[in-house]
PDB file of N, CA and C in Angstrom:
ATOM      1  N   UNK A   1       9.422 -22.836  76.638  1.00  0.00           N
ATOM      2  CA  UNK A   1       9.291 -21.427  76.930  1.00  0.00           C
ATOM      3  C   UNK A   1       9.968 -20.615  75.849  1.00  0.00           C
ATOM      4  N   UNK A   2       9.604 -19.120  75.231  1.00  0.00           N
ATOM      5  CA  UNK A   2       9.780 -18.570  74.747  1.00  0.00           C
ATOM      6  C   UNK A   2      11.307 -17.569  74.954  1.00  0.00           C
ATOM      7  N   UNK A   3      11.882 -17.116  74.864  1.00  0.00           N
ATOM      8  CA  UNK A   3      12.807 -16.319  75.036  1.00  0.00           C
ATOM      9  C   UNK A   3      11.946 -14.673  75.365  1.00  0.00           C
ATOM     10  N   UNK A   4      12.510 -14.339  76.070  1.00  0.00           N
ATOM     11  CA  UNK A   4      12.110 -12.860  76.756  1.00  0.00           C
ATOM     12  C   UNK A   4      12.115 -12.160  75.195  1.00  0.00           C
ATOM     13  N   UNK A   5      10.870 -11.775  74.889  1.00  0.00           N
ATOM     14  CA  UNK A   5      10.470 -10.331  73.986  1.00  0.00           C
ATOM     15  C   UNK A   5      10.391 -10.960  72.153  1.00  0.00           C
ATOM     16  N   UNK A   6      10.149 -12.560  72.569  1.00  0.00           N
ATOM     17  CA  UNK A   6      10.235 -13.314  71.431  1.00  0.00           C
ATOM     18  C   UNK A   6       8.633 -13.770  71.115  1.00  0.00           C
ATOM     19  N   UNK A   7       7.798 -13.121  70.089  1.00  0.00           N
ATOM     20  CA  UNK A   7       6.564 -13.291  69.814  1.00  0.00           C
ATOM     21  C   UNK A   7       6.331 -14.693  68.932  1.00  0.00           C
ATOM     22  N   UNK A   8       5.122 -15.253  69.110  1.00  0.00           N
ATOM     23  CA  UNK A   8       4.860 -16.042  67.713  1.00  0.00           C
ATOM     24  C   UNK A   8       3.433 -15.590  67.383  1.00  0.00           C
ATOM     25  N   UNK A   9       3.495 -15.318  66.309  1.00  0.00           N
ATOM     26  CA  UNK A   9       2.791 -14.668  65.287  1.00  0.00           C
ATOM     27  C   UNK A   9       1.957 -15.481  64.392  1.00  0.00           C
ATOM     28  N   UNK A  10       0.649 -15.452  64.115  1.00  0.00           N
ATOM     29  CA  UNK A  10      -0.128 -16.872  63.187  1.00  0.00           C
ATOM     30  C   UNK A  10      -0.147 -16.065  61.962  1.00  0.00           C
ATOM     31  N   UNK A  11      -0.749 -16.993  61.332  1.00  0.00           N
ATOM     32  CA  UNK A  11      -0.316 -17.068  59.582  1.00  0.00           C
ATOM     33  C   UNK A  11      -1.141 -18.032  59.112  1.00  0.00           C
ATOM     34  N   UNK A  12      -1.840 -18.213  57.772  1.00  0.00           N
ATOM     35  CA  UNK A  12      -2.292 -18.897  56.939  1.00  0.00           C
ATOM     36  C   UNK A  12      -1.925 -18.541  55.470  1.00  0.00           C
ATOM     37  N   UNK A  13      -1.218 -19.890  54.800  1.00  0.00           N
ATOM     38  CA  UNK A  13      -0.703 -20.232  54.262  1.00  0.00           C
ATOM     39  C   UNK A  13      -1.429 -19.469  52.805  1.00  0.00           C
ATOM     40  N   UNK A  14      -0.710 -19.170  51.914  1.00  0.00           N
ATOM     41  CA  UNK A  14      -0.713 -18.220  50.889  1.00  0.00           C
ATOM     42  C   UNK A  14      -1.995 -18.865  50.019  1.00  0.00           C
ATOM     43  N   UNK A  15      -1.792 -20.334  50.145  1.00  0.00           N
ATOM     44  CA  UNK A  15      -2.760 -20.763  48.982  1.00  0.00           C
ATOM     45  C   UNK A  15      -4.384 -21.265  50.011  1.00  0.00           C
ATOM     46  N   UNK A  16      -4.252 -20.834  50.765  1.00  0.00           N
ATOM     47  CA  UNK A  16      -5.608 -20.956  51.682  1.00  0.00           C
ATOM     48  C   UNK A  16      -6.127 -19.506  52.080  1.00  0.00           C
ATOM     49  N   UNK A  17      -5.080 -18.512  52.224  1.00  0.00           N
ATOM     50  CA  UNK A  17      -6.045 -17.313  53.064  1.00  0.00           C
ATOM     51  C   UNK A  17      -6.537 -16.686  51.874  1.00  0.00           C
ATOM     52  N   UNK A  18      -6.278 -17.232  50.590  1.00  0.00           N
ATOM     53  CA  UNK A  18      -7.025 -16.227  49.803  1.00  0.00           C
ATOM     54  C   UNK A  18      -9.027 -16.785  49.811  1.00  0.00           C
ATOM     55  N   UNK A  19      -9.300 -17.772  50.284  1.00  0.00           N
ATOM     56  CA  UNK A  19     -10.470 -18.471  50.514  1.00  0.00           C
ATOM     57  C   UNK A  19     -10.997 -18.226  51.885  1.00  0.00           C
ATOM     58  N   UNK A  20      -9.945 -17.596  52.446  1.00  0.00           N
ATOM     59  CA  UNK A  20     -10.925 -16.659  53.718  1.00  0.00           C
ATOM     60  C   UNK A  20     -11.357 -15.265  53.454  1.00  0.00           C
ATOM     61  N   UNK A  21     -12.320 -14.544  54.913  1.00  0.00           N
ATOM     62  CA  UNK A  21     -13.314 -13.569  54.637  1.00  0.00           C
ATOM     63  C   UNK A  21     -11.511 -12.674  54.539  1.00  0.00           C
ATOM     64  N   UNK A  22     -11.925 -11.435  54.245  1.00  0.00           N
ATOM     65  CA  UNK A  22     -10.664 -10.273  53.523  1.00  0.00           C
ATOM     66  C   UNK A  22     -10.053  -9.531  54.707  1.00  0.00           C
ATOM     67  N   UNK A  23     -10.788  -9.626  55.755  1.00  0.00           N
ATOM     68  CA  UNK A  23     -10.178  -9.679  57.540  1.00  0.00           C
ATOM     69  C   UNK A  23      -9.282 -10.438  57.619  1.00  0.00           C
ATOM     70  N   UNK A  24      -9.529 -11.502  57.372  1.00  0.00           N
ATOM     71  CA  UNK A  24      -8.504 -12.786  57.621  1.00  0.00           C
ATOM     72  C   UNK A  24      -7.441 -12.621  56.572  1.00  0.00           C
ATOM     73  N   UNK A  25      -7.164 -12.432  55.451  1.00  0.00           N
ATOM     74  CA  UNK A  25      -6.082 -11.956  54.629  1.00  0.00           C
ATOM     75  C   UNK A  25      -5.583 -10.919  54.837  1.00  0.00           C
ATOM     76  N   UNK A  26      -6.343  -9.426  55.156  1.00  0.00           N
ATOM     77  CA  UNK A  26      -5.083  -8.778  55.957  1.00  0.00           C
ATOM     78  C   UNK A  26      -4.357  -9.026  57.127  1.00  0.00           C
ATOM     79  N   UNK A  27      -4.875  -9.868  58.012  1.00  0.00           N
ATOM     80  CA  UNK A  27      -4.116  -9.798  59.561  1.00  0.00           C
ATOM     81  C   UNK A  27      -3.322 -11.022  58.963  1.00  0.00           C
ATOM     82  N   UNK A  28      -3.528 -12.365  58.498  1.00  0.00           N
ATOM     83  CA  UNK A  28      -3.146 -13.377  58.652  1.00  0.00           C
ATOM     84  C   UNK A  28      -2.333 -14.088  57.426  1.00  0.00           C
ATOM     85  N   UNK A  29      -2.170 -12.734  56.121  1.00  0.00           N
ATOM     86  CA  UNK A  29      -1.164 -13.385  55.118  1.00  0.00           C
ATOM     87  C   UNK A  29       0.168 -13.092  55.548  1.00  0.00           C
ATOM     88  N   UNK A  30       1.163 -13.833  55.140  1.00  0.00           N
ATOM     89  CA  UNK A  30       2.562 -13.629  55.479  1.00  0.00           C
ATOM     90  C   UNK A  30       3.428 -12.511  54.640  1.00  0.00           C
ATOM     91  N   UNK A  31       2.327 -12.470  53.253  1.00  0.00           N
ATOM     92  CA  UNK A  31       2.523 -10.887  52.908  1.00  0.00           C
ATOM     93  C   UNK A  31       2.359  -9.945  53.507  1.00  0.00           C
ATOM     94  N   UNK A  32       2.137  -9.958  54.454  1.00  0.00           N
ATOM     95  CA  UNK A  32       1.883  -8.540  55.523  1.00  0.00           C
ATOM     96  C   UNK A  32       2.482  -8.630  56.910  1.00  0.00           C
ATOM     97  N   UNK A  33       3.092  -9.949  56.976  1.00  0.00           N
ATOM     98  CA  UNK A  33       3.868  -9.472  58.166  1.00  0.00           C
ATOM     99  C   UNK A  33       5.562  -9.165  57.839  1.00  0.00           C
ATOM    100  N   UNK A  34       5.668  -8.573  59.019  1.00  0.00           N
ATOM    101  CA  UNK A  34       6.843  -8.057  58.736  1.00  0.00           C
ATOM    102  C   UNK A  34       8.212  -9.183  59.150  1.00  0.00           C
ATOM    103  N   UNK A  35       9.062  -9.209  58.354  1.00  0.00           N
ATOM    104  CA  UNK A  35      10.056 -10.224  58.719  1.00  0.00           C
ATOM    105  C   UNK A  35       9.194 -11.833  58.404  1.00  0.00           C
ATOM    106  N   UNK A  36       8.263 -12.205  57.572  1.00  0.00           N
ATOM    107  CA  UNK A  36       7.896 -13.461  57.602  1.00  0.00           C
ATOM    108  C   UNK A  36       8.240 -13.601  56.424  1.00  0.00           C
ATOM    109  N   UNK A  37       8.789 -14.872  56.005  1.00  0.00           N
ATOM    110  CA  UNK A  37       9.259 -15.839  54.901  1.00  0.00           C
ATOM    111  C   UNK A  37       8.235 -16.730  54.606  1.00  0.00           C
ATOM    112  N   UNK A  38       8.326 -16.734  53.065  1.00  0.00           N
ATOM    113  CA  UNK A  38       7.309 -18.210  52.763  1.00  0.00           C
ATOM    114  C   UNK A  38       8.415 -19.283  52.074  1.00  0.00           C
ATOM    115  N   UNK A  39       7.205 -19.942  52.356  1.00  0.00           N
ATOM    116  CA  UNK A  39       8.364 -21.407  51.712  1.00  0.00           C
ATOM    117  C   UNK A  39       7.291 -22.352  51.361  1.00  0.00           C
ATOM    118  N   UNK A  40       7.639 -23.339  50.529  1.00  0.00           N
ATOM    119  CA  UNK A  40       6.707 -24.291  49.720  1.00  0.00           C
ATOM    120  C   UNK A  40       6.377 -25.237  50.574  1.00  0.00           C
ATOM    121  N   UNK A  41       5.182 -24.972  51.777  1.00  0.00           N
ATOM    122  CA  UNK A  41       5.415 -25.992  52.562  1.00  0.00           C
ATOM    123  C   UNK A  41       4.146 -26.901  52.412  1.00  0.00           C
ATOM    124  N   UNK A  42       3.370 -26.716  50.762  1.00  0.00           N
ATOM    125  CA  UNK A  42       2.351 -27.502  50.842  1.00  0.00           C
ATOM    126  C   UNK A  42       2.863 -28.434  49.914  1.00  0.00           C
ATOM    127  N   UNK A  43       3.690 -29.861  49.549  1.00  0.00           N
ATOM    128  CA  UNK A  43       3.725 -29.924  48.538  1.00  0.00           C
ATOM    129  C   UNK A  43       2.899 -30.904  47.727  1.00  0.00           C
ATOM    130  N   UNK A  44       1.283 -30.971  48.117  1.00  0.00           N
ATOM    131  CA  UNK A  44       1.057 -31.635  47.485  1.00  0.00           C
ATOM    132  C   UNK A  44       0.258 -30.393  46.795  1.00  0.00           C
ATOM    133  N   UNK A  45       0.400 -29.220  47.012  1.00  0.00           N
ATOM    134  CA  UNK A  45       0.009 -27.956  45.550  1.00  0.00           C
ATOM    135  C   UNK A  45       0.958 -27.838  44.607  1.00  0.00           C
ATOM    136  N   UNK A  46       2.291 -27.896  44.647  1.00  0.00           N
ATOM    137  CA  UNK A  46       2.944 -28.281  43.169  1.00  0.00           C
ATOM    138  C   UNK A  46       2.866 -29.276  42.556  1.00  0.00           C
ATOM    139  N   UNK A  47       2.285 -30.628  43.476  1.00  0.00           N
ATOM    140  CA  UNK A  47       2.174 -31.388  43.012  1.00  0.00           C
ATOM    141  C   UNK A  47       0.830 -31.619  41.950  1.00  0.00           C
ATOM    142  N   UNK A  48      -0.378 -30.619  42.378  1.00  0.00           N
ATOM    143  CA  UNK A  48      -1.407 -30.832  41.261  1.00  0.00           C
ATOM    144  C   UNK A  48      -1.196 -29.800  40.406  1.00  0.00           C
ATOM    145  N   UNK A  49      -0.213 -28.558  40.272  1.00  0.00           N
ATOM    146  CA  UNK A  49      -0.294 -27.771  39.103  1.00  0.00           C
ATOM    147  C   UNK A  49       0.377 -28.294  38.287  1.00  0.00           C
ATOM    148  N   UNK A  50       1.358 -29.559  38.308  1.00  0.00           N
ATOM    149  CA  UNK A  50       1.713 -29.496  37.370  1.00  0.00           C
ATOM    150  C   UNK A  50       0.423 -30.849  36.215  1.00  0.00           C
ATOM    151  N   UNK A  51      -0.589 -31.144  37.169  1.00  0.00           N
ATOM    152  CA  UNK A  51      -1.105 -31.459  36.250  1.00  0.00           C
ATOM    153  C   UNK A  51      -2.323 -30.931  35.304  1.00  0.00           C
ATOM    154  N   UNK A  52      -2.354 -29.728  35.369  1.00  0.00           N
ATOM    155  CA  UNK A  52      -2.300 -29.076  34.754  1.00  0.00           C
ATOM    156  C   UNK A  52      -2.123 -28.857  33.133  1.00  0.00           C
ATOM    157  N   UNK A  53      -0.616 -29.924  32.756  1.00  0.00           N
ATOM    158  CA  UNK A  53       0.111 -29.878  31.401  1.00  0.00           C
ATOM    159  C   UNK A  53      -1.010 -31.153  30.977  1.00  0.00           C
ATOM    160  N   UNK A  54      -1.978 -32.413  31.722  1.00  0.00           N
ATOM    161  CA  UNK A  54      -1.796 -33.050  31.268  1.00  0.00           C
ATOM    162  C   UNK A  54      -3.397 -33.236  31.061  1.00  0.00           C
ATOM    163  N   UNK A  55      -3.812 -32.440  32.242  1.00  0.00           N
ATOM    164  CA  UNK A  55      -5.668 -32.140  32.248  1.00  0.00           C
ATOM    165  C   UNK A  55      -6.091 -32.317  30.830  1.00  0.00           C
ATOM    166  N   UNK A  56      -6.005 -31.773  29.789  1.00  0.00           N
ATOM    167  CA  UNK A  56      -6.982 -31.903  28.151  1.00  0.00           C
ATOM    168  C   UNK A  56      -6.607 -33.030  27.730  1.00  0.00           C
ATOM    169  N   UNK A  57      -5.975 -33.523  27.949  1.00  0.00           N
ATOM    170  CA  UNK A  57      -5.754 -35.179  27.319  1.00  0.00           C
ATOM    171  C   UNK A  57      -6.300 -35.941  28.273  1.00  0.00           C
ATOM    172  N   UNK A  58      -6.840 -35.836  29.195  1.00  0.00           N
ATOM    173  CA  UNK A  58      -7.899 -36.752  30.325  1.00  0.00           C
ATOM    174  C   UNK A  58      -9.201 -36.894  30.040  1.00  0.00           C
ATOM    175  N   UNK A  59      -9.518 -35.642  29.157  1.00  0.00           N
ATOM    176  CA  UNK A  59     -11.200 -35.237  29.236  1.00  0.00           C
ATOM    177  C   UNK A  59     -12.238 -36.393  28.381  1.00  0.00           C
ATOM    178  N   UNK A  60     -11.475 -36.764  27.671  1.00  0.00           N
ATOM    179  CA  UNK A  60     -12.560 -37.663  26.956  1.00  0.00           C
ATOM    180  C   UNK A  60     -11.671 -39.322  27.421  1.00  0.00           C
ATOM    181  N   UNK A  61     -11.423 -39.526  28.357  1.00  0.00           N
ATOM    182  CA  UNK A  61     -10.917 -40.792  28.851  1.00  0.00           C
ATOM    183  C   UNK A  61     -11.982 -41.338  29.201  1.00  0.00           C
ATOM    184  N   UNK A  62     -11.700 -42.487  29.764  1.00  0.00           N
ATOM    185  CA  UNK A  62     -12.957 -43.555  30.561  1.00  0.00           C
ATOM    186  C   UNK A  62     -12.505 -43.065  31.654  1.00  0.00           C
ATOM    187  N   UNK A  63     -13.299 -43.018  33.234  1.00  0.00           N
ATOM    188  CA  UNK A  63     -12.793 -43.318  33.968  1.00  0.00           C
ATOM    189  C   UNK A  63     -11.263 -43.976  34.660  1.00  0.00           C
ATOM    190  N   UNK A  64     -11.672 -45.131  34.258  1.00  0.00           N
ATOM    191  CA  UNK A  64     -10.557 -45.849  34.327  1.00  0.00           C
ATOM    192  C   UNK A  64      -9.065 -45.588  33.780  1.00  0.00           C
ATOM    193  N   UNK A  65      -9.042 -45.295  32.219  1.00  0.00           N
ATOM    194  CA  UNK A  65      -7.685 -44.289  31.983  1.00  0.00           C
ATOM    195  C   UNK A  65      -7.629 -42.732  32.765  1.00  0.00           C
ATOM    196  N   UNK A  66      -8.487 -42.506  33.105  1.00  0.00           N
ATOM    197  CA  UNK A  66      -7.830 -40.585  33.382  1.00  0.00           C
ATOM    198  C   UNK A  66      -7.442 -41.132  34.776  1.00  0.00           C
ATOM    199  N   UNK A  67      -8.065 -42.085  36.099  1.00  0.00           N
ATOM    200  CA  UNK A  67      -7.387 -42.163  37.187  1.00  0.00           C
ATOM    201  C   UNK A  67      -5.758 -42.855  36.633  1.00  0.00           C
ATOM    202  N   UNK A  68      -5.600 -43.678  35.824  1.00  0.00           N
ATOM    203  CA  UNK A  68      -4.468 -44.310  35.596  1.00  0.00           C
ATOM    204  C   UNK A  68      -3.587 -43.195  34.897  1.00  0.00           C
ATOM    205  N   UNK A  69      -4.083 -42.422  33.826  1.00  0.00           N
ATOM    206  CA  UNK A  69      -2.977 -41.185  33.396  1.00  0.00           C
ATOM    207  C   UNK A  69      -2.731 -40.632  34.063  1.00  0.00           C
ATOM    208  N   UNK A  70      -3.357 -39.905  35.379  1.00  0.00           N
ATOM    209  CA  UNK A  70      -3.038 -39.469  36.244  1.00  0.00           C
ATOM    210  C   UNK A  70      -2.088 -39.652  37.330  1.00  0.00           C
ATOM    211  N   UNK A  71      -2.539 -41.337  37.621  1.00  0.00           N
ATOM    212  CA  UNK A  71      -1.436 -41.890  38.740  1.00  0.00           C
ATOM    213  C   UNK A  71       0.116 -42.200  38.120  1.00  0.00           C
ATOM    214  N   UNK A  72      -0.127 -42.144  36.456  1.00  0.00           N
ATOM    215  CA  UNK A  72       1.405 -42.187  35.944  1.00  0.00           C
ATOM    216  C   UNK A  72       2.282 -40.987  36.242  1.00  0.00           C
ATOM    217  N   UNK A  73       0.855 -39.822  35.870  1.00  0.00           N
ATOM    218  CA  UNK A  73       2.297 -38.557  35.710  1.00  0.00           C
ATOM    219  C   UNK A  73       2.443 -38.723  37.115  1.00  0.00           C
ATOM    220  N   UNK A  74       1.497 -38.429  38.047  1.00  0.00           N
ATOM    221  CA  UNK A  74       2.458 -38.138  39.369  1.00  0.00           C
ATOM    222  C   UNK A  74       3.041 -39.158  39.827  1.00  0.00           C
ATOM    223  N   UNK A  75       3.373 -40.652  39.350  1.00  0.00           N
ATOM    224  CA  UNK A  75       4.596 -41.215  39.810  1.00  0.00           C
ATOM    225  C   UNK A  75       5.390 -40.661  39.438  1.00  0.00           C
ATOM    226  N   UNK A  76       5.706 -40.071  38.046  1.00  0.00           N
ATOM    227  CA  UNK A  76       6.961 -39.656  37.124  1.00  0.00           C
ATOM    228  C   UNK A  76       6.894 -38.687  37.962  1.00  0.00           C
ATOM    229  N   UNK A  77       6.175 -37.727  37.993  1.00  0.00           N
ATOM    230  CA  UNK A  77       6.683 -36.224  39.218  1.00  0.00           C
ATOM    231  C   UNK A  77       7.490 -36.947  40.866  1.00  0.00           C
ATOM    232  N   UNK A  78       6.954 -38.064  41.059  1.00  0.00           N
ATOM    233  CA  UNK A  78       7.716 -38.370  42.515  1.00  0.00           C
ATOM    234  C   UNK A  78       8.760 -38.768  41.845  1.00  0.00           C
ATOM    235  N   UNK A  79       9.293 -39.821  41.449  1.00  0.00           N
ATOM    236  CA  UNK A  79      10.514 -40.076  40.808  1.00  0.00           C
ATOM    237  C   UNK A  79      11.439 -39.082  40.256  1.00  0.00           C
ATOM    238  N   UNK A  80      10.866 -38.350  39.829  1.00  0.00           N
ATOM    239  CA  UNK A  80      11.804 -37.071  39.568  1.00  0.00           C
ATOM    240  C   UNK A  80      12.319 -36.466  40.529  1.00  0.00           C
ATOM    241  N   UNK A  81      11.619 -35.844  41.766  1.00  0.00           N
ATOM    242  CA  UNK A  81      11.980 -35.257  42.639  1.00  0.00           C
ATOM    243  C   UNK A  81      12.967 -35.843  43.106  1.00  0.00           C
ATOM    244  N   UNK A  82      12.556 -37.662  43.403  1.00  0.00           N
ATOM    245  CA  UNK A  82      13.510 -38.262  44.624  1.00  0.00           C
ATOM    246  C   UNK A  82      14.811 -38.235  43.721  1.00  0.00           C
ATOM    247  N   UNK A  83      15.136 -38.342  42.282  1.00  0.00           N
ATOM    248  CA  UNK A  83      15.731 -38.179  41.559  1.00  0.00           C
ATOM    249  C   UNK A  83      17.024 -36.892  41.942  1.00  0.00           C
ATOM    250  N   UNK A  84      15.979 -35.737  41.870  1.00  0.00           N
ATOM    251  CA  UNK A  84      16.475 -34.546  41.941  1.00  0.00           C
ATOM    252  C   UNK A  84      17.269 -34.023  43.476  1.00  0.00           C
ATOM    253  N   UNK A  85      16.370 -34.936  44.676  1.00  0.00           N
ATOM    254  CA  UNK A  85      17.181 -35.006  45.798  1.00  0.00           C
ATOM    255  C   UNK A  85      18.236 -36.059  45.710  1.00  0.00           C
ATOM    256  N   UNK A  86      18.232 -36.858  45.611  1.00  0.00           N
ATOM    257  CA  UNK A  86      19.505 -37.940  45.683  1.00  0.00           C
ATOM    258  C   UNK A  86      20.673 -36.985  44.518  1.00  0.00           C
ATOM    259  N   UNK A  87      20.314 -36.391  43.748  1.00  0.00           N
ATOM    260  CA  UNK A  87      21.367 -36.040  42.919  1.00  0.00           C
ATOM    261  C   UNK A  87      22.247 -34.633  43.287  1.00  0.00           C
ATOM    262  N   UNK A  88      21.066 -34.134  44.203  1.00  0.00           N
ATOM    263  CA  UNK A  88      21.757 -32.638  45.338  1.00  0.00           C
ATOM    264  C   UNK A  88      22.342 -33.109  46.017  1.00  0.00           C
ATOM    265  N   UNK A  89      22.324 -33.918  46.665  1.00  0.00           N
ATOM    266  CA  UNK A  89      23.268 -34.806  48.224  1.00  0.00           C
ATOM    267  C   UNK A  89      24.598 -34.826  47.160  1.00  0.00           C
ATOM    268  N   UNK A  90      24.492 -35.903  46.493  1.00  0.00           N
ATOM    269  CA  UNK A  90      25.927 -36.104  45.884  1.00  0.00           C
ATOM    270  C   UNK A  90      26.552 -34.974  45.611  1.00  0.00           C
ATOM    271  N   UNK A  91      26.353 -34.017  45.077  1.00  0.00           N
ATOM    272  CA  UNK A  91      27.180 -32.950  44.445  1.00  0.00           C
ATOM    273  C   UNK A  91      27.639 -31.956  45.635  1.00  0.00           C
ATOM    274  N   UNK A  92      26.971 -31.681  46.379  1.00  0.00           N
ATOM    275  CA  UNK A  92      27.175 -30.984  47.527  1.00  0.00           C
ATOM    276  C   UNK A  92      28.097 -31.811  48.269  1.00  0.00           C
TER     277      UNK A  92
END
């Protein structure tokens, strides 16, 4: 149960409501509500911009290398992260 005079409010996520009709982006971006926070809660979308850096060096691959260049960088992107969390715990 809710707490007396406590609303919940819907929302679609910043990198999806722009692919809805323009109804649905005014009522339902979190840019427009009041008191709503965003937060990175998709992360497998940072996870493809950053490939991005590595897209023009794929284009003339075989098959077979661009799925494998690919599955390298984003191991190196997971490893980094878990990297980057194990190394926040400690210091904190």
């Amino acid at each position: 149960m809710l707490p007396l005079g406590m609303a919940i409010l819907l929302s679609i996520s910043l990198f999806h409501v722009g692919g809805h009709m323009w109804e649905c982006f005014s009522h339902f971006s979190p840019s427009f509500i009041t008191g709503a926070r965003q937060v990175d809660g998709e992360i497998l979308e940072s996870l493809w911009s950053v490939l991005n850096e590595i897209s023009p060096s794929t284009q003339n691959a075989t098959v077979a290398s661009h799925i494998e260049m690919l599955d390298d960088h984003m191991a190196i992107q997971t490893l980094k992260r878990c990297w980057t969390s194990v190394w926040n715990c400690h210091i904190s």
